[in-house]
N, C-alpha and C. Protein backbone atom coordinates (compact mmCIF):
# COMPACT_ATOMS: atom_id res chain seq x y z
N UNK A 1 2.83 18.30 -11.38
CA UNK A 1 3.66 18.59 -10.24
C UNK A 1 5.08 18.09 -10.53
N UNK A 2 6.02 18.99 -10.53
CA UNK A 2 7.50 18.08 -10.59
C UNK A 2 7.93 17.11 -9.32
N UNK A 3 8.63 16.68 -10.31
CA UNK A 3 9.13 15.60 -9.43
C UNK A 3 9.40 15.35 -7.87
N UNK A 4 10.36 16.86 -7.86
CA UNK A 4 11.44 16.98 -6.53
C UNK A 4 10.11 17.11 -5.33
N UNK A 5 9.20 18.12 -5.86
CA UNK A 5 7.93 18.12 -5.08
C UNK A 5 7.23 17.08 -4.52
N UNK A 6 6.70 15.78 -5.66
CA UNK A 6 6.59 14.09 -5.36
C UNK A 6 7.21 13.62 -4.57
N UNK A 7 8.12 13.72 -4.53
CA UNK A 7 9.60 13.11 -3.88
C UNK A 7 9.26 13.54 -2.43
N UNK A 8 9.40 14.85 -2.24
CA UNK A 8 9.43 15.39 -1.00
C UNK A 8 8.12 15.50 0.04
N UNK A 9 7.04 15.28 -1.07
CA UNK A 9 5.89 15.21 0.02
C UNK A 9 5.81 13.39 -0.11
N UNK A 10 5.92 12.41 -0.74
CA UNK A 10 5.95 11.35 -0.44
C UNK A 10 6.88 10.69 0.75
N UNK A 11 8.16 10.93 1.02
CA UNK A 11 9.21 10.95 1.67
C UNK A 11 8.52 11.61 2.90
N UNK A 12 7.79 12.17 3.18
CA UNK A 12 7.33 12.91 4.71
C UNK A 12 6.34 11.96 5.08
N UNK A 13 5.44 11.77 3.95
CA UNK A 13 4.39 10.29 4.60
C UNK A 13 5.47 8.99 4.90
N UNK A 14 6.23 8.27 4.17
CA UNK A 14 6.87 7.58 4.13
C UNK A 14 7.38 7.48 5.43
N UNK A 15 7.97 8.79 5.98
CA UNK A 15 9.09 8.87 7.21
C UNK A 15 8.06 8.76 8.48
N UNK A 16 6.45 9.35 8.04
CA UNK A 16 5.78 9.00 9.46
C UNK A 16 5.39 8.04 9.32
N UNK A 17 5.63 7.14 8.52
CA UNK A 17 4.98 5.42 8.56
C UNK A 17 6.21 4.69 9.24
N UNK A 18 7.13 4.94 9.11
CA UNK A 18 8.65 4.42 9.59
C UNK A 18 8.69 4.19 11.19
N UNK A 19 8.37 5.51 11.41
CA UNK A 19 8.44 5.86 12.23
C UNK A 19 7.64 5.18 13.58
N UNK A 20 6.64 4.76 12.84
CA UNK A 20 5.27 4.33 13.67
C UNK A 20 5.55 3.77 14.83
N UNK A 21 4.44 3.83 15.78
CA UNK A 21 4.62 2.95 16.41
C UNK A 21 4.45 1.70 15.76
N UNK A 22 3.40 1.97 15.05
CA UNK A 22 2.38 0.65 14.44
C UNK A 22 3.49 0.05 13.78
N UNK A 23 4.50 0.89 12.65
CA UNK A 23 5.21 -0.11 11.88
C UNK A 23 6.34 -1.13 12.96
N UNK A 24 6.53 -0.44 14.14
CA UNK A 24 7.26 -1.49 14.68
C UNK A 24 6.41 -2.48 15.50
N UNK A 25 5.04 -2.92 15.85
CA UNK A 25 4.22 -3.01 16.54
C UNK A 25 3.53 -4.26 15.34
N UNK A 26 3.77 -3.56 14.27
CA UNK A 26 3.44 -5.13 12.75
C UNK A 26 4.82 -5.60 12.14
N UNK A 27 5.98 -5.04 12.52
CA UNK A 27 7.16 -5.44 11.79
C UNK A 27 7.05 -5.05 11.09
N UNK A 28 6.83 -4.20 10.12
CA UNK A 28 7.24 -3.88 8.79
C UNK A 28 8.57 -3.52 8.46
N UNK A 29 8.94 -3.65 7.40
CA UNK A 29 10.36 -3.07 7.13
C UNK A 29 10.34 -2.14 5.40
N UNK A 30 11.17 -1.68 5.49
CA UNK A 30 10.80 -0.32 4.56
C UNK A 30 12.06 -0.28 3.95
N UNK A 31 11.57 -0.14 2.36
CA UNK A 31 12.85 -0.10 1.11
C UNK A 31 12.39 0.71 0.20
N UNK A 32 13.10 1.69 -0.21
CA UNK A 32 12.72 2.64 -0.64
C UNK A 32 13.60 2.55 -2.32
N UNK A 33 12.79 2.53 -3.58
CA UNK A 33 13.61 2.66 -4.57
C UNK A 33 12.57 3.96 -5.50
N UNK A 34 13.43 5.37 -5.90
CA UNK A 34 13.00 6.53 -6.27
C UNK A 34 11.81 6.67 -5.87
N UNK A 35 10.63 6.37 -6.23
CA UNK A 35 9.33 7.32 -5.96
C UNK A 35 8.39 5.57 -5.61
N UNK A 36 9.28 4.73 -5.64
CA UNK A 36 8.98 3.29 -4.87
C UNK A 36 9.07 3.15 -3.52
N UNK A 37 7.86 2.08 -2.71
CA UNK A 37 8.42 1.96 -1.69
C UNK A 37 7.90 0.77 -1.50
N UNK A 38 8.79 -0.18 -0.95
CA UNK A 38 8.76 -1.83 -0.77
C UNK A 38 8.35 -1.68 0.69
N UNK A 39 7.13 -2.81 1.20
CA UNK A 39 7.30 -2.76 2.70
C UNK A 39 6.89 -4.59 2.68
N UNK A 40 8.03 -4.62 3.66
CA UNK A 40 7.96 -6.38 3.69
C UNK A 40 6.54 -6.21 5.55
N UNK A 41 5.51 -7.20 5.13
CA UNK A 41 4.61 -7.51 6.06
C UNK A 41 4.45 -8.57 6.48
N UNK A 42 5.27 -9.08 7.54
CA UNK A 42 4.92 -10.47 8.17
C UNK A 42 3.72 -10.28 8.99
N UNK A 43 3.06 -11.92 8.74
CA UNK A 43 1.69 -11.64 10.00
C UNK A 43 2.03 -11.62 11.51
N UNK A 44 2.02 -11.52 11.98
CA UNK A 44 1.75 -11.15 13.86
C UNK A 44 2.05 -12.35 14.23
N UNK A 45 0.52 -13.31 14.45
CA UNK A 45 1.28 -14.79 14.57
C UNK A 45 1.18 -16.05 13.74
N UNK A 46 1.61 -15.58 12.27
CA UNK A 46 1.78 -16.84 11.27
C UNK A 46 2.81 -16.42 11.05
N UNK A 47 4.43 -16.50 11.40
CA UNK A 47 5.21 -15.54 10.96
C UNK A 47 6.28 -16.26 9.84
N UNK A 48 5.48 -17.55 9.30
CA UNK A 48 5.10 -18.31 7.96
C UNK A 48 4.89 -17.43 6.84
N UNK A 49 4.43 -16.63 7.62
CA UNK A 49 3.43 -15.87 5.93
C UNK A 49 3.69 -14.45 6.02
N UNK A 50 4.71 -13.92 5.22
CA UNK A 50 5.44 -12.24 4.79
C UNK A 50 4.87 -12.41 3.39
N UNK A 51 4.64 -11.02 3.17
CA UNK A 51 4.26 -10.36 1.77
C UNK A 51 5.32 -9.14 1.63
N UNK A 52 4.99 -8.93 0.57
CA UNK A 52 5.69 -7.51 0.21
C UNK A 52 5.20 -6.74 -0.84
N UNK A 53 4.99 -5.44 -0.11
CA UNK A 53 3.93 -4.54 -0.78
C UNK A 53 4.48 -3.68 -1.84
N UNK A 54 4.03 -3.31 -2.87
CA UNK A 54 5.02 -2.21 -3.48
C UNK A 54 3.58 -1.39 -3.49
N UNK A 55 4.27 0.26 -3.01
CA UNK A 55 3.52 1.14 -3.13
C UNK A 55 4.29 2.08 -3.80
N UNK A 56 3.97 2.85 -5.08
CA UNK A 56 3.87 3.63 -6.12
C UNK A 56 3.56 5.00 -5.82
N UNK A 57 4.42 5.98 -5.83
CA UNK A 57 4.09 7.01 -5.67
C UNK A 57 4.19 8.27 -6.79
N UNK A 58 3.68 7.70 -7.92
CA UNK A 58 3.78 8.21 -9.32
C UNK A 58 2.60 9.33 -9.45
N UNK A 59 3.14 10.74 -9.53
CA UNK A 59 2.01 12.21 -9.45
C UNK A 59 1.28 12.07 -8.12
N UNK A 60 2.01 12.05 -6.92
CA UNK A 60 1.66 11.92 -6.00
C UNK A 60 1.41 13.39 -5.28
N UNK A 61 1.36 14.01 -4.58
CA UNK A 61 -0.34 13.94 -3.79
C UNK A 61 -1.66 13.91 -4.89
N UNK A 62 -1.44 14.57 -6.19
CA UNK A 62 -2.57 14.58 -6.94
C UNK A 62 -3.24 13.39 -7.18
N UNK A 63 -2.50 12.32 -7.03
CA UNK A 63 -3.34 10.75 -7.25
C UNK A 63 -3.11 9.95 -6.35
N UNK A 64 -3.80 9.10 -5.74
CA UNK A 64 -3.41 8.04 -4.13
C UNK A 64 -2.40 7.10 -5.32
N UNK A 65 -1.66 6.64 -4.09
CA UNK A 65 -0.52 5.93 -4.60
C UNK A 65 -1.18 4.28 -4.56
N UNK A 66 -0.43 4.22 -6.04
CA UNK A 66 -0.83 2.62 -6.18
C UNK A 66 -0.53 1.34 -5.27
N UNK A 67 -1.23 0.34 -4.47
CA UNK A 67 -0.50 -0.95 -3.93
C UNK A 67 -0.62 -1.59 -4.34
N UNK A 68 -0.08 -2.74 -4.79
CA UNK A 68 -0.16 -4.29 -4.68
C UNK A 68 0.92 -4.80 -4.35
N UNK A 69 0.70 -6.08 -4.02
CA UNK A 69 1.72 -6.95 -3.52
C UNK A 69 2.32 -7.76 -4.50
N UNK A 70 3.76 -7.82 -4.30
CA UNK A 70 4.59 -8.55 -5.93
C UNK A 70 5.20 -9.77 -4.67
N UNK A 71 5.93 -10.18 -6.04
CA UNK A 71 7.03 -11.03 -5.17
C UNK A 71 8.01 -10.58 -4.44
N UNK A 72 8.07 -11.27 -3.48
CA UNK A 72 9.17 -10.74 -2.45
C UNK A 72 10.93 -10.88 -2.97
N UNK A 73 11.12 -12.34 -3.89
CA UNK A 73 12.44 -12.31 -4.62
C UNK A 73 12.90 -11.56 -5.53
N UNK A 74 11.57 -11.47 -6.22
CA UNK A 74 11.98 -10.71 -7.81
C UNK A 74 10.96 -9.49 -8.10
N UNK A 75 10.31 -9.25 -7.01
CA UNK A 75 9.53 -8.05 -6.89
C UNK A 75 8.23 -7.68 -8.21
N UNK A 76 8.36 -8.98 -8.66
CA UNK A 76 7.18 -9.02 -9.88
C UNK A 76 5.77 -8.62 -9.41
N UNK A 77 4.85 -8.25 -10.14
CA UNK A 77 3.49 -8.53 -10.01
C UNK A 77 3.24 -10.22 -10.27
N UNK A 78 2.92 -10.68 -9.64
CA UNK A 78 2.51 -12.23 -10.19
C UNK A 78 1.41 -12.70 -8.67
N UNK A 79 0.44 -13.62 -9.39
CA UNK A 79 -0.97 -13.85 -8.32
C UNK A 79 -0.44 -14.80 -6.91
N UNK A 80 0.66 -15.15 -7.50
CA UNK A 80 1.32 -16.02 -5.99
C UNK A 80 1.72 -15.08 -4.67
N UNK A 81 1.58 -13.62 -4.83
CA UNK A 81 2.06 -12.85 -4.01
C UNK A 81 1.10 -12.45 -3.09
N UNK A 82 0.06 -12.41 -3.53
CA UNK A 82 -1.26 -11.93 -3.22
C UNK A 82 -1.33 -12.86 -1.75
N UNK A 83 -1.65 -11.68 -0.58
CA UNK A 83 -2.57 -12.59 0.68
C UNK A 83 -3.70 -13.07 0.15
N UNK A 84 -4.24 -14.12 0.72
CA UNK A 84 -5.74 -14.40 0.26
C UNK A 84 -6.89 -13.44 0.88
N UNK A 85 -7.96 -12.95 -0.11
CA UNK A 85 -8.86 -12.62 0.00
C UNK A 85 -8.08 -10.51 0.09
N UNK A 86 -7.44 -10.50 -0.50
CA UNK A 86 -7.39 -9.02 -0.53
C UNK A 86 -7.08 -8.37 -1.59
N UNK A 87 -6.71 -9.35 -3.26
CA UNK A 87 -6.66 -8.58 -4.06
C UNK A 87 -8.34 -8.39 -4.86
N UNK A 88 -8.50 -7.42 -4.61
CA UNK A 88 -9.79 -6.62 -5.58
C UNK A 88 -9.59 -7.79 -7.19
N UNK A 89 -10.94 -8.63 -7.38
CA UNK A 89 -10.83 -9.43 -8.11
C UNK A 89 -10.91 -8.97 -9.87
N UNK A 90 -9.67 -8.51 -10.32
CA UNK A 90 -9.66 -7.92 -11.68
C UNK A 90 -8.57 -8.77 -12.08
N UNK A 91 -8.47 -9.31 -13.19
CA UNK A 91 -7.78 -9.86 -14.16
C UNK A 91 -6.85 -9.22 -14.37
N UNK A 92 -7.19 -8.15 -15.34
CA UNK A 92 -6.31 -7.09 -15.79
C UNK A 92 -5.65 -6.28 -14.72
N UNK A 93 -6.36 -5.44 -13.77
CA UNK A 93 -5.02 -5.04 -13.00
C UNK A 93 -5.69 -4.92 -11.85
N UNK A 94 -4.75 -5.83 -11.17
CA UNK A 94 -4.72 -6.39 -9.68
C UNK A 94 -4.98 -5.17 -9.04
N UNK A 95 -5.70 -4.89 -7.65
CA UNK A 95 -5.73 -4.01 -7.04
C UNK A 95 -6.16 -4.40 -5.57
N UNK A 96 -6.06 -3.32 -4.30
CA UNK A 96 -6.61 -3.69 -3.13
C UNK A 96 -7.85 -2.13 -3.25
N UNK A 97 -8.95 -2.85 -2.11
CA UNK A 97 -9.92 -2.10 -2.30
C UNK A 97 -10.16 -1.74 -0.95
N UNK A 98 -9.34 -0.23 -0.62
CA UNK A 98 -9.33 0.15 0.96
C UNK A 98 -9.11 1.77 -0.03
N UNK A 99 -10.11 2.51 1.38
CA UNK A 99 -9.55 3.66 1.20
C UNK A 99 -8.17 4.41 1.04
N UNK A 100 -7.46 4.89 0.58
CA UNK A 100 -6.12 5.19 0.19
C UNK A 100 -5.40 4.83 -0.35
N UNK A 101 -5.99 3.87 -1.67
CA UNK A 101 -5.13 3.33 -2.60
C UNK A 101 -5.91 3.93 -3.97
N UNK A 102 -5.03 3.85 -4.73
CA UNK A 102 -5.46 4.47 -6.04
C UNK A 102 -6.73 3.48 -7.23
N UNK A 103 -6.48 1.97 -6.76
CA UNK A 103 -7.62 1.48 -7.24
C UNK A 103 -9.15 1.81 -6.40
N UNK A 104 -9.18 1.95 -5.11
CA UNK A 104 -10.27 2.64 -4.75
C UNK A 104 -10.85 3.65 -5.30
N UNK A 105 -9.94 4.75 -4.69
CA UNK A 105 -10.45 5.91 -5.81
C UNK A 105 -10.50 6.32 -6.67
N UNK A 106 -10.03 5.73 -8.37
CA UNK A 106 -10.17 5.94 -9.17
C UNK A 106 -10.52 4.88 -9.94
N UNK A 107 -10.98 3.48 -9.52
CA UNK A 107 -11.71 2.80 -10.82
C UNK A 107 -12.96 1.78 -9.47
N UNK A 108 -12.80 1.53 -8.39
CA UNK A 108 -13.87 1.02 -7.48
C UNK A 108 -15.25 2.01 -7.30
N UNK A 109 -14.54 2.91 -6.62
CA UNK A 109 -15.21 3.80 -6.28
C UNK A 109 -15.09 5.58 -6.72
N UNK A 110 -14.78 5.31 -7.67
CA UNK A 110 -14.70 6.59 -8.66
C UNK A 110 -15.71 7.63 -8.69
N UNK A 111 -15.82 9.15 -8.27
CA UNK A 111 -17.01 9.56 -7.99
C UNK A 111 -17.64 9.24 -6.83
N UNK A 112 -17.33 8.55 -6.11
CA UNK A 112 -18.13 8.62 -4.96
C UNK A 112 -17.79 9.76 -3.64
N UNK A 113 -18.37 10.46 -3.87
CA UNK A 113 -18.52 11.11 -3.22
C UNK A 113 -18.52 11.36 -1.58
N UNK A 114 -18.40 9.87 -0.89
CA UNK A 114 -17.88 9.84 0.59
C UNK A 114 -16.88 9.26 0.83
N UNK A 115 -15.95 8.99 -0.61
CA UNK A 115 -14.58 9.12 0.04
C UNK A 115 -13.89 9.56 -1.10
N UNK A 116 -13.50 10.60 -1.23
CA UNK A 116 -13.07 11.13 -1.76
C UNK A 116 -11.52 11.42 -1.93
N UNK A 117 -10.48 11.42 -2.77
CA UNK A 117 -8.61 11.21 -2.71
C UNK A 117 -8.65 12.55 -1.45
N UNK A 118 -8.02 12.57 -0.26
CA UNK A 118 -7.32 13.42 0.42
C UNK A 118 -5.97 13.09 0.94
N UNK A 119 -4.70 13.28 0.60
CA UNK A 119 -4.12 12.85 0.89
C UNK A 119 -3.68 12.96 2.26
N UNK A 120 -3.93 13.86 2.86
CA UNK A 120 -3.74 14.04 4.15
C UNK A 120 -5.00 13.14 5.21
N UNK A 121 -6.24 12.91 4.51
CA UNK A 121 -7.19 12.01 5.23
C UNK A 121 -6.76 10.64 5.13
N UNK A 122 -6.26 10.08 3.76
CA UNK A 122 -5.68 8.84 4.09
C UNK A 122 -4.20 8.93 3.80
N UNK A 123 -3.77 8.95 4.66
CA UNK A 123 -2.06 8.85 4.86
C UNK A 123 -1.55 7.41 4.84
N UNK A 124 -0.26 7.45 4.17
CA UNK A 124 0.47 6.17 4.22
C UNK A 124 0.01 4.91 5.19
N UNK A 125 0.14 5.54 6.23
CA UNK A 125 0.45 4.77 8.22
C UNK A 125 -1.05 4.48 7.56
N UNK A 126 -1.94 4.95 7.31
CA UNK A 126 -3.33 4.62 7.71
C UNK A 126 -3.60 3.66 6.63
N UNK A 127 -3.16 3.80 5.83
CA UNK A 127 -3.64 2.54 4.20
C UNK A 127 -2.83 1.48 4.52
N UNK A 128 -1.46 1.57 4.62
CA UNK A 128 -0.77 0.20 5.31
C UNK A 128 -1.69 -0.71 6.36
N UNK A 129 -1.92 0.41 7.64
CA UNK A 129 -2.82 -0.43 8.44
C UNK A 129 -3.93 -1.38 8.23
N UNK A 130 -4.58 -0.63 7.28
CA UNK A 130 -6.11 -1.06 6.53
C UNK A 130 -5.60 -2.60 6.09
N UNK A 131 -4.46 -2.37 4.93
CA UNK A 131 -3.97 -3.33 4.50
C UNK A 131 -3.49 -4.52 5.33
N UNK A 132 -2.82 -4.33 5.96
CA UNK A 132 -1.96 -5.36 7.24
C UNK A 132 -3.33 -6.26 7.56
N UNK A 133 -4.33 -5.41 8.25
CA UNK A 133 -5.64 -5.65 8.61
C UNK A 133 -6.19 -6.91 8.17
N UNK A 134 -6.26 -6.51 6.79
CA UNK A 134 -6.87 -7.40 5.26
C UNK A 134 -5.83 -8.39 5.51
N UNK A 135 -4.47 -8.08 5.28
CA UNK A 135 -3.98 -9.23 5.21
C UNK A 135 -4.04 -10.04 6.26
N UNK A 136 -4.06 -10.29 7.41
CA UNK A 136 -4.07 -10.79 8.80
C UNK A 136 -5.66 -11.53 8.53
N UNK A 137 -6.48 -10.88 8.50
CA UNK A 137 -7.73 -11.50 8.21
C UNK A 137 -8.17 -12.32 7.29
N UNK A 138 -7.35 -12.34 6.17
CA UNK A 138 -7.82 -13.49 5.12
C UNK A 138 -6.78 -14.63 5.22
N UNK A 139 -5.80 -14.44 6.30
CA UNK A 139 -4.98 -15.43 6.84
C UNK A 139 -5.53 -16.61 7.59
N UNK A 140 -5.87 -15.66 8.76
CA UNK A 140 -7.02 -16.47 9.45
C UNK A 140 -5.66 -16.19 10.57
């Protein structure tokens, strides 16, 4: 799929996550770099504890877009970024394990057959949520 195509159907999920109620309802805030998108997630009421997500939208709709959470200064992958209890426990490459992320469907649950990549079944707004979720809950 070219690019401009990526771009343009990512950018439409993107704009209804913005939009949300929900994203103003969890605070999120939204940074967008090319086919990147940064979303800073403070908890509700630990408001101690912000993450920041980078979601990947590399051959996107054909593949769910990658998350994990980096550093919020220097936007690294590194294990200090991680909420507790939500990165999918791999060494090699960190992942969250919710429907609509690309480690779900292609190395968790690969082949499985009841959930299958749709990008329109799991949309941005809806994998963020999942996520927020996770994160809020292993907060306590």
């Amino acid at each position: 799929m070219d690019i401009e195509t990526v771009r343009a159907k990512m950018l439409a999920q993107v704009e209804q996550a913005r939009a949300s109620a929900m994203a103003r309802a969890y605070g999120w805030a939204f940074e967008l770099e090319d086919l990147t998108l940064y979303v800073m997630m403070p908890h509700r009421r630990r408001p101690d504890h912000v993450f920041l997500l980078r979601v990947a939208f590399d051959d996107f709709p054909r593949r769910a877009p990658s998350y994990v959470f980096v550093d919020r200064a220097t936007k690294e992958l590194v294990p200090h970024a991680w909420p507790p209890n939500v990165k999918h426990d791999d060494a090699q490459l960190p992942g969250i394990c919710t429907p609509g992320t690309r480690g779900f469907h292609e190395k968790w649950h690969l082949n499985d057959a009841q959930h299958p990549w749709d990008p329109d079944l799991y949309t941005v707004l809806d994998t963020l949520q999942r996520i927020h979720a996770m994160m809020e809950k292993g907060i306590g």
